[in-house]
C-alpha atoms as a PDB file:
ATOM      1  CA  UNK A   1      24.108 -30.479   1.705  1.00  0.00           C
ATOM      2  CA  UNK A   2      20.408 -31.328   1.552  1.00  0.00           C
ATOM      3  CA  UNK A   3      19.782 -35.184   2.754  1.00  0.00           C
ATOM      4  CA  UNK A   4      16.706 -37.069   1.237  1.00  0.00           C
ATOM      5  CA  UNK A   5      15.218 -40.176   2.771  1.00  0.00           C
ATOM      6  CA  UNK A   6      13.556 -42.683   0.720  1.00  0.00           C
ATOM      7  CA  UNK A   7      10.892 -41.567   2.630  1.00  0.00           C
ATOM      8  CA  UNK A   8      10.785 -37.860   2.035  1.00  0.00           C
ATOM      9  CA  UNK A   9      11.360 -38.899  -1.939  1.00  0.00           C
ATOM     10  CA  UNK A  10       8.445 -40.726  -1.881  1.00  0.00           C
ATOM     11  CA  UNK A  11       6.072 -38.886  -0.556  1.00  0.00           C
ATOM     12  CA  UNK A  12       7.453 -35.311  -2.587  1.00  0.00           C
ATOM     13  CA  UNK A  13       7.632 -37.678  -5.680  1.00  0.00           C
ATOM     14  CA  UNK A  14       3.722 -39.199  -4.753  1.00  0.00           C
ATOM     15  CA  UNK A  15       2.525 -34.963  -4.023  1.00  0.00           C
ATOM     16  CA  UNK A  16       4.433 -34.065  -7.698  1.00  0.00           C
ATOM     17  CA  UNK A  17       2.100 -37.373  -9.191  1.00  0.00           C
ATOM     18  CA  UNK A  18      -1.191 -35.716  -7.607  1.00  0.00           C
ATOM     19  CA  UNK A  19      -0.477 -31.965  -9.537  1.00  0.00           C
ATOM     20  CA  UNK A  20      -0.506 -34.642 -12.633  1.00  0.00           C
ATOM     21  CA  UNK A  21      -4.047 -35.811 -12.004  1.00  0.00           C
ATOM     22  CA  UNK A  22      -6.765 -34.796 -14.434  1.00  0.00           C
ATOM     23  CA  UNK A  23      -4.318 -34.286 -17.090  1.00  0.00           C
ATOM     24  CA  UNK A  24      -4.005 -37.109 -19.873  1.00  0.00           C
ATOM     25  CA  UNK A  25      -0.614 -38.542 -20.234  1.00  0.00           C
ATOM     26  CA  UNK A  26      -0.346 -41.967 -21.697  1.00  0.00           C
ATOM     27  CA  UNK A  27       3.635 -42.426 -21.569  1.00  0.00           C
ATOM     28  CA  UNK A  28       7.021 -42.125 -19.873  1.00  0.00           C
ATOM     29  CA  UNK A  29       9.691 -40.905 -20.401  1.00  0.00           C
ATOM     30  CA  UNK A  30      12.303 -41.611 -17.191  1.00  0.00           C
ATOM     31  CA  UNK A  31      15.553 -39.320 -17.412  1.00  0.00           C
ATOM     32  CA  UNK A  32      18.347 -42.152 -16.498  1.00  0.00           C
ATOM     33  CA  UNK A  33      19.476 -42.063 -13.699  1.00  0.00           C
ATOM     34  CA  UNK A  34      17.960 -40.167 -11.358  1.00  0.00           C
ATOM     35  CA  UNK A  35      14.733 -40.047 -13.007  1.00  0.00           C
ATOM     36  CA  UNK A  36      13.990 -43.952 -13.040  1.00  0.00           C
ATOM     37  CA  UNK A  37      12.834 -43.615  -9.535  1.00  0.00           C
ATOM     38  CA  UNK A  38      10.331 -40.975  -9.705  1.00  0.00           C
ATOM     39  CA  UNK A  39       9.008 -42.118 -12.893  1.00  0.00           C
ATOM     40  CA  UNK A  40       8.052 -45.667 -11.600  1.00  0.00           C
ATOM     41  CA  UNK A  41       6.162 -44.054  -9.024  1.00  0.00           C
ATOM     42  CA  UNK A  42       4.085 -41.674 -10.972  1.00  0.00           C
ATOM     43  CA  UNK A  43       3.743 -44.314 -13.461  1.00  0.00           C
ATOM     44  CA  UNK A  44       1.961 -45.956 -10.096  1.00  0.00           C
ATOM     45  CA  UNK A  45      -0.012 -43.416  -9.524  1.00  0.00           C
ATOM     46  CA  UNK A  46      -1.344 -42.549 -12.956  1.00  0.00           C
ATOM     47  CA  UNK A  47      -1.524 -45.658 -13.658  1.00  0.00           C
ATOM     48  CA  UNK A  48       0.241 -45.202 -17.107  1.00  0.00           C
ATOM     49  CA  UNK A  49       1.770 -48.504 -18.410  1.00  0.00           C
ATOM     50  CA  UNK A  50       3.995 -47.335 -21.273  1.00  0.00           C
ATOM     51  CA  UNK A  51       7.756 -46.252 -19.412  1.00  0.00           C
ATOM     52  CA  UNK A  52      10.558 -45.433 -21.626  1.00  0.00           C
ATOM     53  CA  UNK A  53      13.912 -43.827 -20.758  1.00  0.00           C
ATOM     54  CA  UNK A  54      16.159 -41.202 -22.004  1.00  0.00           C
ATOM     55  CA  UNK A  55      19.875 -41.728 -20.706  1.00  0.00           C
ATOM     56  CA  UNK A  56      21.884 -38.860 -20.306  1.00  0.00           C
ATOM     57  CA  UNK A  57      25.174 -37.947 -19.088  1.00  0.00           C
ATOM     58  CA  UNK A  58      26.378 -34.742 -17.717  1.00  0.00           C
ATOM     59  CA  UNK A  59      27.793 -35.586 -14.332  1.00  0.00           C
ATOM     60  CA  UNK A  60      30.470 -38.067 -12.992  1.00  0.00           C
ATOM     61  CA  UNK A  61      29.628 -38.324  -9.140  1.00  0.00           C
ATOM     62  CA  UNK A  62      30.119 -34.530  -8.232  1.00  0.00           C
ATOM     63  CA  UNK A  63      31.688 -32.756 -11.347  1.00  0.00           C
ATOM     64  CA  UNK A  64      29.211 -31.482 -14.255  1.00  0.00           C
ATOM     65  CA  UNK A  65      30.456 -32.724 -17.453  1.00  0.00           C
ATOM     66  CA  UNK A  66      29.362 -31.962 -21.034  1.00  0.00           C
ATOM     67  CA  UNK A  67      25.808 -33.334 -22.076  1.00  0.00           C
ATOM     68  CA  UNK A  68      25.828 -36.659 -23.892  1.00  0.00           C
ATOM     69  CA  UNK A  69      22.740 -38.718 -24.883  1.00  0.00           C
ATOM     70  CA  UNK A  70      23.802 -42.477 -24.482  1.00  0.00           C
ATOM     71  CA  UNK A  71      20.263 -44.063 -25.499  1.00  0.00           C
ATOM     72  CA  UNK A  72      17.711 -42.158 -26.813  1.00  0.00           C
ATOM     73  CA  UNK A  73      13.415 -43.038 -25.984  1.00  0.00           C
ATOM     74  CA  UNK A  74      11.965 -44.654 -28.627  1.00  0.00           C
ATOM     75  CA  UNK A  75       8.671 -42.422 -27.921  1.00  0.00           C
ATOM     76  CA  UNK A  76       7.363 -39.927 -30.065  1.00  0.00           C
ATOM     77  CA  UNK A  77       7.704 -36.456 -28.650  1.00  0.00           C
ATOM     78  CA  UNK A  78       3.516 -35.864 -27.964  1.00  0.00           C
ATOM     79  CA  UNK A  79       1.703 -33.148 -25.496  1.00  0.00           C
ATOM     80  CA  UNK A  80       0.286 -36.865 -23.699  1.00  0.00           C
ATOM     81  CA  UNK A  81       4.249 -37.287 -23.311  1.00  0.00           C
ATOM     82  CA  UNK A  82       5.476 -37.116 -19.408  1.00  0.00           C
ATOM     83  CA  UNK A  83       9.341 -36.262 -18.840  1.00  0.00           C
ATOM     84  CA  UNK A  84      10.479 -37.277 -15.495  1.00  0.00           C
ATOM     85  CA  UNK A  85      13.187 -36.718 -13.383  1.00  0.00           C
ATOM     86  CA  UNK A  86      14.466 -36.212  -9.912  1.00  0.00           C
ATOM     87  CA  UNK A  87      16.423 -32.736  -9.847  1.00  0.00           C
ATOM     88  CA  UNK A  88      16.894 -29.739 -12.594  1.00  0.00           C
ATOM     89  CA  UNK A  89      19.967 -27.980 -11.531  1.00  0.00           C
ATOM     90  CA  UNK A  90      21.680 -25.986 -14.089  1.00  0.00           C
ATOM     91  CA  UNK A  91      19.165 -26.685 -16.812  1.00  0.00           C
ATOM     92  CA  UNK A  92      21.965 -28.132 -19.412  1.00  0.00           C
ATOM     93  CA  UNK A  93      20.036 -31.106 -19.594  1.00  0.00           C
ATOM     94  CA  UNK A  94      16.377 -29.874 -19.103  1.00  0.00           C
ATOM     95  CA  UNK A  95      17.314 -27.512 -22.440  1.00  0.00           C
ATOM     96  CA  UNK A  96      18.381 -30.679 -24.368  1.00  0.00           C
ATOM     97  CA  UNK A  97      15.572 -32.713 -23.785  1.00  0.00           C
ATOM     98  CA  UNK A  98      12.982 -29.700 -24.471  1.00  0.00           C
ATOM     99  CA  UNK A  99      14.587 -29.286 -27.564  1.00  0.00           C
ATOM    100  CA  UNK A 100      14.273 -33.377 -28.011  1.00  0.00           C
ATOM    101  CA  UNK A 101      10.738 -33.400 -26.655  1.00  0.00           C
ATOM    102  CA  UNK A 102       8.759 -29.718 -27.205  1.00  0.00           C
ATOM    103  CA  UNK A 103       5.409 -30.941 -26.626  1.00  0.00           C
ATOM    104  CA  UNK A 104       5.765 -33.034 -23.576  1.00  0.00           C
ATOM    105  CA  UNK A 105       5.506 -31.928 -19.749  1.00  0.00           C
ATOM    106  CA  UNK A 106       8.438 -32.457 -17.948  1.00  0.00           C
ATOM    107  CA  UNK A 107       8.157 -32.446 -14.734  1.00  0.00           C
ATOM    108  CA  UNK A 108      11.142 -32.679 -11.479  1.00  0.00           C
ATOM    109  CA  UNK A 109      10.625 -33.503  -7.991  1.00  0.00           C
ATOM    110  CA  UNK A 110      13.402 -30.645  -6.898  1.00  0.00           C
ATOM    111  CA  UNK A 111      14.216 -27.704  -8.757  1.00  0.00           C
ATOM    112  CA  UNK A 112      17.282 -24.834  -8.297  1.00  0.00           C
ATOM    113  CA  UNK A 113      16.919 -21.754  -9.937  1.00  0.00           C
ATOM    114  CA  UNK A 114      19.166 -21.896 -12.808  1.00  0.00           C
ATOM    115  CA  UNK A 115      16.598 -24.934 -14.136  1.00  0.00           C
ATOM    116  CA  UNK A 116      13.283 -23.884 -12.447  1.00  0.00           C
ATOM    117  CA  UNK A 117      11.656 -22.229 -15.859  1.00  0.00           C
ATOM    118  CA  UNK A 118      12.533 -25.008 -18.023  1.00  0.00           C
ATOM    119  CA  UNK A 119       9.606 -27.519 -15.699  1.00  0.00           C
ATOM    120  CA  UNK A 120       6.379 -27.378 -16.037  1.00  0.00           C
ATOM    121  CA  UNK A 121       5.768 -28.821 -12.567  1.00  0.00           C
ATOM    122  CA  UNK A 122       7.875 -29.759  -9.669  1.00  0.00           C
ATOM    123  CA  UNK A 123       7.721 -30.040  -6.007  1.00  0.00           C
ATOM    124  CA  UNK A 124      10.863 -28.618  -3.810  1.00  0.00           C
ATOM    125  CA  UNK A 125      13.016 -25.565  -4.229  1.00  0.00           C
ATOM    126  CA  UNK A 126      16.272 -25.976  -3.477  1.00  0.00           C
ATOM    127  CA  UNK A 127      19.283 -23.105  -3.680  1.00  0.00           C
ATOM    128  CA  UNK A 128      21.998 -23.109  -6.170  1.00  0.00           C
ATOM    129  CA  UNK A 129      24.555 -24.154  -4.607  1.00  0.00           C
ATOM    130  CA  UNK A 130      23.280 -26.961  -2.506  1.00  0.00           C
ATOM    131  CA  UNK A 131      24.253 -30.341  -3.054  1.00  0.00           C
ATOM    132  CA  UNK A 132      21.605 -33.026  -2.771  1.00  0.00           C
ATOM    133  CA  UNK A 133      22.101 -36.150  -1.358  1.00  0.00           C
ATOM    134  CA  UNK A 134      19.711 -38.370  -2.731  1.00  0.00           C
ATOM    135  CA  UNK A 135      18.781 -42.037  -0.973  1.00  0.00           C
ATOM    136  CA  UNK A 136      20.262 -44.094  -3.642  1.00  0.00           C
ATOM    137  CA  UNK A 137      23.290 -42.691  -3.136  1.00  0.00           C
ATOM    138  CA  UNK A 138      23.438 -42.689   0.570  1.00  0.00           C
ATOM    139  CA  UNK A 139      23.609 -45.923   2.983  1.00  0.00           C
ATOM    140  CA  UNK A 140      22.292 -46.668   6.498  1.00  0.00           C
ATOM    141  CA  UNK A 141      25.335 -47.313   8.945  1.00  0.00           C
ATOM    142  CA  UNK A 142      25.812 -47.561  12.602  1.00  0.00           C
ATOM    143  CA  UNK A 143      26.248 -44.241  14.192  1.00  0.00           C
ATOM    144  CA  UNK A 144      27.570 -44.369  17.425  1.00  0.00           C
ATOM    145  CA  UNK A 145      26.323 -42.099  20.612  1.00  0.00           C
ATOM    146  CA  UNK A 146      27.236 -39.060  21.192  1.00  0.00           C
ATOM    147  CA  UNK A 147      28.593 -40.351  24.534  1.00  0.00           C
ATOM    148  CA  UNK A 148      30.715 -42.600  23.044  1.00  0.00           C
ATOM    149  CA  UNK A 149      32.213 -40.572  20.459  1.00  0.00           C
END
């Protein structure tokens, strides 16, 4: 298991928005779910103003499904076209959407190996088989002392 803090996303996800500086994007395009977050904050950053998403499906919770596109971007596919999302893992949908989107950059903030040459940029490596606990789907709780466990 890898743990992310809101924290730690934020400042990988503000480090993957400075490699994008210099470079003219003008839109958005968030990979639902996991890419909303990442994408508002780059849109932040570079201060671009048109955000779009793409929602795909491939995984319930823990098990990877087959690939569905449940709402499509209405933005045309342009090399000023940003592709965002949190984590490329086994590619499946990184593949889709470069097929949907061949000029754009699409960029993670972590990347396993499987999915690492399908990104143009991204921040973290993380192995195979790790599991990645991202903040939204984690909660803060009590945690008792050691000494009174």
């Amino acid at each position: 298991m890898f743990y992310v803090s809101w924290e730690a996303f934020h400042r990988a996800t503000k480090e993957l928005a400075h490699q994008l500086l210099g470079k003219e994007y003008n839109a958005i395009v968030a990979v639902s779910r996991g890419g909303l977050v990442p994408a508002a904050i780059i849109a932040r950053e570079l201060n671009i103003r048109v955000v779009d998403s793409i929602c795909v499906a491939s995984y319930e919770h823990d098990k990877q499904g087959s690939l569905s596109i449940l709402k499509d971007a209405s933005l045309a596919d342009s090399e000023k076209l940003l592709i965002v999302d949190d984590l490329v893992d086994t590619g499946e949908t990184a593949r889709a959407l470069r097929e949907h989107f061949p000029k754009a950059c699409f960029v993670t903030v972590y990347a396993k190996p499987q999915g690492k040459p399908l990104v143009d940029h991204y921040i973290t490596d993380i192995e195979q088989d790790t599991w990645i606990q991202l903040p939204w789907d984690m909660e803060l709780a009590y945690s008792k002392p050691l000494a009174d466990k």
